[in-house]
Protein backbone atom coordinates (compact mmCIF):
# COMPACT_ATOMS: atom_id res chain seq x y z
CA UNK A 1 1.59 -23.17 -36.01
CA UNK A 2 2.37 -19.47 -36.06
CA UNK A 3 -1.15 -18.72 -35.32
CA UNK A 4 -1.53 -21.31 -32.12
CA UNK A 5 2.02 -19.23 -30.83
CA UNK A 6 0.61 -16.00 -31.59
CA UNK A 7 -2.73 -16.83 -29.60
CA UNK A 8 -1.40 -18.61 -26.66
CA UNK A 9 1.73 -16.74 -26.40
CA UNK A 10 2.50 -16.23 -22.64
CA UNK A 11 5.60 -14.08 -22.49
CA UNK A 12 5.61 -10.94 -20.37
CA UNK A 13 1.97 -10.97 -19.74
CA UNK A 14 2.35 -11.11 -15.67
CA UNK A 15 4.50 -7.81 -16.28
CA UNK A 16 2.05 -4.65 -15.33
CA UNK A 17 2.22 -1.25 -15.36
CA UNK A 18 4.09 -0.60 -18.63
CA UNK A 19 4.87 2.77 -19.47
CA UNK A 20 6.01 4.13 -23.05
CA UNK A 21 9.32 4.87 -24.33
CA UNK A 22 10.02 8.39 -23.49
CA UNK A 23 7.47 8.50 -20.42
CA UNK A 24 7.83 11.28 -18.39
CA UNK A 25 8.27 10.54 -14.87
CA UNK A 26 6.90 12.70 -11.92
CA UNK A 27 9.90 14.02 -9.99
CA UNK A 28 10.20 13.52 -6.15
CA UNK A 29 9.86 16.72 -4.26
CA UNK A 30 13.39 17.67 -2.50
CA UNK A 31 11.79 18.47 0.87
CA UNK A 32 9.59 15.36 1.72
CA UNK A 33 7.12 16.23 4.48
CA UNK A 34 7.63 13.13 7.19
CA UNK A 35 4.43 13.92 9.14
CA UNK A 36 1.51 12.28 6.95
CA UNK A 37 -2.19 13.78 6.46
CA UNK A 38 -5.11 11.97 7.68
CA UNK A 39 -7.08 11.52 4.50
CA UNK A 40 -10.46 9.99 3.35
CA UNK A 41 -11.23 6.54 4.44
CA UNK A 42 -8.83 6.31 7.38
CA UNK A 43 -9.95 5.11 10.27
CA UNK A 44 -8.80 7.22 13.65
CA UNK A 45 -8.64 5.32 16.95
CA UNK A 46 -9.37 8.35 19.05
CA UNK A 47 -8.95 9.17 23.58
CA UNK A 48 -10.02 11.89 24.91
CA UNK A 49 -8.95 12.89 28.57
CA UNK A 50 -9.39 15.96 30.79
CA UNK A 51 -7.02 17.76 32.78
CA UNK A 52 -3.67 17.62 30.47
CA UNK A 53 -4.20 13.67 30.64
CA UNK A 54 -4.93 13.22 34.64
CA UNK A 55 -8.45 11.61 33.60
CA UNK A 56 -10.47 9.93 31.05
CA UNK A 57 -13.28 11.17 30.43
CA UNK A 58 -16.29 9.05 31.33
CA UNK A 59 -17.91 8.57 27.70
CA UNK A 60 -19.33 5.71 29.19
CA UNK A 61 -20.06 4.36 32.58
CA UNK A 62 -17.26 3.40 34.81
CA UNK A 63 -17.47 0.57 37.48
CA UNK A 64 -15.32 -1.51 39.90
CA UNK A 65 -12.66 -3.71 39.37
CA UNK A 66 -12.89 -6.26 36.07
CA UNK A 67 -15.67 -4.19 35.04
CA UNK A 68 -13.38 -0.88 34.94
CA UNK A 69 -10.56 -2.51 33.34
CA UNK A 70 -12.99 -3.61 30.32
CA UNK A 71 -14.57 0.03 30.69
CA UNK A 72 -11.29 1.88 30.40
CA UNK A 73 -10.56 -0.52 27.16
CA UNK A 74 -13.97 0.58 25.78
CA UNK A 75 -12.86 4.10 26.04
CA UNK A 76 -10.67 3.62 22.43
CA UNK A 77 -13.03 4.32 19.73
CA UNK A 78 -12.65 3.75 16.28
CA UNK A 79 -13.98 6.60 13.19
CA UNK A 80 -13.84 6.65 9.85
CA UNK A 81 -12.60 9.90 7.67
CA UNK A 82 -15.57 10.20 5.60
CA UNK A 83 -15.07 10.55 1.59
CA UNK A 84 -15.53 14.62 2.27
CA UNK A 85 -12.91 14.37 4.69
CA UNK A 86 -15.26 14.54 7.61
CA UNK A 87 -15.33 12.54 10.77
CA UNK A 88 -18.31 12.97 13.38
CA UNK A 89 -17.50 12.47 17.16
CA UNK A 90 -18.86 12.92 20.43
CA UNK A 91 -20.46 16.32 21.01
CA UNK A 92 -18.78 18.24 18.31
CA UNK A 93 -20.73 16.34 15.41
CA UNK A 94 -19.43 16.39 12.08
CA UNK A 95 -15.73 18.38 11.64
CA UNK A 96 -13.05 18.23 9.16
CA UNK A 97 -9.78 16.89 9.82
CA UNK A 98 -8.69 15.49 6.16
CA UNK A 99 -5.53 17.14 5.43
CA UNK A 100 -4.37 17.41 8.77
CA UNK A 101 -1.40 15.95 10.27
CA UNK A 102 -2.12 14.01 13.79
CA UNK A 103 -0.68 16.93 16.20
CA UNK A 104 -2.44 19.59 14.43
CA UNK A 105 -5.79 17.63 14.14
CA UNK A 106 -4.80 17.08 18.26
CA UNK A 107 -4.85 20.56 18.86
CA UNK A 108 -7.83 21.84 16.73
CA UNK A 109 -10.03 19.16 18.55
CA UNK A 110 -8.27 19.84 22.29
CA UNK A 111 -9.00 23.83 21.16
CA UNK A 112 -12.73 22.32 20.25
CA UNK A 113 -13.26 20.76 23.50
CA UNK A 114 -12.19 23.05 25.83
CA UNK A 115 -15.78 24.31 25.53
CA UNK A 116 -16.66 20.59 27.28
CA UNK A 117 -14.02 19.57 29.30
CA UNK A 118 -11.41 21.51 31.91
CA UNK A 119 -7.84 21.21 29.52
CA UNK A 120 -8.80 18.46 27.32
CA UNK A 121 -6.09 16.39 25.88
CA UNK A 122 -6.57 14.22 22.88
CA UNK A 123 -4.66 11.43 21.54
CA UNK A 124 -5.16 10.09 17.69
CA UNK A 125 -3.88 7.42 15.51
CA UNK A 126 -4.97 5.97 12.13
CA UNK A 127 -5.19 2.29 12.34
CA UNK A 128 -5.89 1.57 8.60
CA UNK A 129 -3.02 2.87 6.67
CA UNK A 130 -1.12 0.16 4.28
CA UNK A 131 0.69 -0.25 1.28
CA UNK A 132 0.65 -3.01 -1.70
CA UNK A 133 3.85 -4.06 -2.86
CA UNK A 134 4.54 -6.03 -6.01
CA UNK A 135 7.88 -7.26 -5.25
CA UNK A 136 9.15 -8.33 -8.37
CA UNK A 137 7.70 -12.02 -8.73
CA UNK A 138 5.48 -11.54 -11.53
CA UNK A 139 1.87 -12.38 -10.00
CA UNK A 140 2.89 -12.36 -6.31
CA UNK A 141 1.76 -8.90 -3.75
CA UNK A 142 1.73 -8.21 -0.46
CA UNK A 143 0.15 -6.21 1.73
CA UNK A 144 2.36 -3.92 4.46
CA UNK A 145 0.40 -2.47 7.21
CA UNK A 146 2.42 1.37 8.23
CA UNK A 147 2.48 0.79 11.47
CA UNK A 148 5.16 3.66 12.25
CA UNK A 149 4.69 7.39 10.64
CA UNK A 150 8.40 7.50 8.85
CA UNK A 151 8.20 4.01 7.12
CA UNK A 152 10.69 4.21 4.00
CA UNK A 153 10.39 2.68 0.84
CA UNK A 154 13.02 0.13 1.84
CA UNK A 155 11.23 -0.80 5.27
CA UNK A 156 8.15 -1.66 3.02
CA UNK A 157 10.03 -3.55 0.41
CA UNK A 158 12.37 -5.44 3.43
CA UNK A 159 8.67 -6.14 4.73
CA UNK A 160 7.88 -7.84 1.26
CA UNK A 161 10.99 -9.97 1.92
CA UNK A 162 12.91 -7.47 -0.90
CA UNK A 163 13.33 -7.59 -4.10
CA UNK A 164 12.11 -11.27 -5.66
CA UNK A 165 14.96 -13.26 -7.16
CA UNK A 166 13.31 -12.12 -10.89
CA UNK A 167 12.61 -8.26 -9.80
CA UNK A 168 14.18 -5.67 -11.67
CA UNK A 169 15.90 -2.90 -9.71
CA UNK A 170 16.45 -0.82 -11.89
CA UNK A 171 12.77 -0.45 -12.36
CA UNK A 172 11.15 -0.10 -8.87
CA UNK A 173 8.23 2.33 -8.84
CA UNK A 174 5.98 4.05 -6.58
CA UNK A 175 2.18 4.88 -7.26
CA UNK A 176 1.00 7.55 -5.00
CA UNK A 177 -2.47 9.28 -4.80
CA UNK A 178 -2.73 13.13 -5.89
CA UNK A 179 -4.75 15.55 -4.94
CA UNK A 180 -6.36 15.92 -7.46
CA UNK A 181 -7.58 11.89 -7.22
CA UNK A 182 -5.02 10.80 -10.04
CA UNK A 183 -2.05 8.91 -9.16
CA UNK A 184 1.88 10.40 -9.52
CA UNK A 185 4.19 7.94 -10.83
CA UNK A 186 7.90 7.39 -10.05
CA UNK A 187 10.49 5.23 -10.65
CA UNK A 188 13.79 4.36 -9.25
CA UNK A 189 16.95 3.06 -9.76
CA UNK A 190 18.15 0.91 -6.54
CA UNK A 191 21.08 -0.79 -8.06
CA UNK A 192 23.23 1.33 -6.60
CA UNK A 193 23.89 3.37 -3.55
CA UNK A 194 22.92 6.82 -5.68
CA UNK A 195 19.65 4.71 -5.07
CA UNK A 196 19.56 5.31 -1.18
CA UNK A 197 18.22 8.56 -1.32
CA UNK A 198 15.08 7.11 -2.77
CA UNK A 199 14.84 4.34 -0.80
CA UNK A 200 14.74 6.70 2.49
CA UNK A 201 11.23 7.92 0.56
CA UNK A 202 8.70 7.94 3.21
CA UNK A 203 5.19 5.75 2.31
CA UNK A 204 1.91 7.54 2.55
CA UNK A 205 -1.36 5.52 3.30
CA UNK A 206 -2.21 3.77 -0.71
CA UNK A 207 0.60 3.52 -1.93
CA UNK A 208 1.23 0.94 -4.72
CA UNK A 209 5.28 -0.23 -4.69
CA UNK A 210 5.67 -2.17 -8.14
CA UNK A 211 9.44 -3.91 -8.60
CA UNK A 212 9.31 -4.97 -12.31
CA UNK A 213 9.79 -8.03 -12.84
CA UNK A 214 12.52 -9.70 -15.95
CA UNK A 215 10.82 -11.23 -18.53
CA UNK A 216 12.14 -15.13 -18.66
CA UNK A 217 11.96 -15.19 -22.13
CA UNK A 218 13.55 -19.09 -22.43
CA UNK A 219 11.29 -20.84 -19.65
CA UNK A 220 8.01 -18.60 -20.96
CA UNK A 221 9.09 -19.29 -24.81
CA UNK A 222 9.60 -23.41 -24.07
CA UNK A 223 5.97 -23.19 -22.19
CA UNK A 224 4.52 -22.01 -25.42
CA UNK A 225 6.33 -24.03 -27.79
CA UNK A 226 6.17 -27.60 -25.70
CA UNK A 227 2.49 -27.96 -26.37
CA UNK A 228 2.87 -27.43 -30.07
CA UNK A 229 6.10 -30.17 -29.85
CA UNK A 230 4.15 -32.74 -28.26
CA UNK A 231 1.10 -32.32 -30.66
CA UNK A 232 3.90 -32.46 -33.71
CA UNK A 233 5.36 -35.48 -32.16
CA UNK A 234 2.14 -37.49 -31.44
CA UNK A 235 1.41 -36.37 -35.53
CA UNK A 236 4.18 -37.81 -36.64
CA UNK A 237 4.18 -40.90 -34.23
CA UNK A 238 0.48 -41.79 -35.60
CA UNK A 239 2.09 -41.40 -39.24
CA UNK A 240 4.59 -43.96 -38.39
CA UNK A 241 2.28 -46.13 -36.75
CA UNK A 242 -0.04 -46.12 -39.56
CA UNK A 243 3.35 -46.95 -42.34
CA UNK A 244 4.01 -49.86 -40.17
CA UNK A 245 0.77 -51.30 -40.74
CA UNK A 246 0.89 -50.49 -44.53
């Protein structure tokens, strides 16, 4: 019987992430830069216009009426941050702009196309950029779409719904790329309003928010045991059976 518990044993296996007694934690820098990088893999919806904005410029062919309006909503165009941090558009080919925020990577690329256009102005914006949040359910995750630059910790976990009914929030952390193409690790304490300063944390594009779930040791140790129970009892009812007939 000890064996059958031992190999079907179900408690805490929908907990992840588990980190050592003693694990050291990466510490949050004091400063936090609000304006995010581009980075690989993001996808930039990118306008170009000349004369500080006054006109679009005519990447391709312009017509009348329904035919503009359709035109004019052609003029958005989507590219991808290549792994190298490389994107290649229209006449300058392929230039870097990983590492970037948006207004500098605006001003490099209106400096770039002056050499085109009579006082280009540029206007960029990643589409792409999400974070996963584990909310604290066990097995459930959801997916948050950044749709503003400053989204805090708390906006993405409020997006989640908050904290699941079994989360732990004492134990809420935050996966975040490096540069080096690790991750960093942190945790936080939100049980308390010490905790707000963390929850202001601003969300970069891959993020991975895990809330911890409790272990429910009684419902997860009955779900292991009740199969054993009901095999015991259908022994011993078959025993009986088979005395009454003796």
């Amino acid at each position: 019987m000890v064996v059958l518990m031992g190999g079907g044993c179900t408690i805490n296996r929908d907990i992840m992430f588990k980190t050592p007694l003693g694990y050291q934690f990466d510490s949050v820098p004091d400063t936090v830069d609000l304006a995010f990088k581009i980075q690989p893999n993001d996808y930039l919806q990118f306008r170009l216009f000349a004369n500080d904005g006054f006109k679009m410029i005519d990447m391709v062919s312009i017509g009348t009426g329904a035919d503009n309006a359709r035109n004019m909503q052609r003029l958005q165009f989507n590219y991808l941050v290549e792994p190298d941090g490389n994107v290649k558009l229209p006449l300058l080919g392929r230039v870097t702009l990983s590492g970037k925020t948006l207004r500098e990577a605006e001003t490099w690329l209106e400096q770039r196309y002056m050499e085109f256009y009579n006082r280009p102005f540029v206007q960029l914006s990643v589409t792409n950029r999400r974070v996963v949040v584990f909310p604290g359910g066990g097995g459930d995750a959801v997916v948050v779409p950044l749709e503003n630059a400053n989204t805090t910790l708390l906006e993405v976990l409020a997006s989640a719904r908050g904290v699941a009914k079994r989360g732990n929030a004492h134990k809420v952390k935050v996966f975040r790329r490096d540069p080096a193409g690790g991750r960093q690790v942190f945790q936080f304490d939100l049980t308390d309003i010490e905790g707000l300063k963390h929850a202001d944390m601003v969300m970069f594009s891959d993020d991975v928010v895990y809330v911890e779930p409790n272990p429910e040791l009684v419902r997860e140790v009955l779900a292991d045991i009740t199969p054993i129970i009901t095999l015991l009892t259908s022994v011993v009812l078959v025993i009986g059976i088979i005395r009454g007939f003796q």
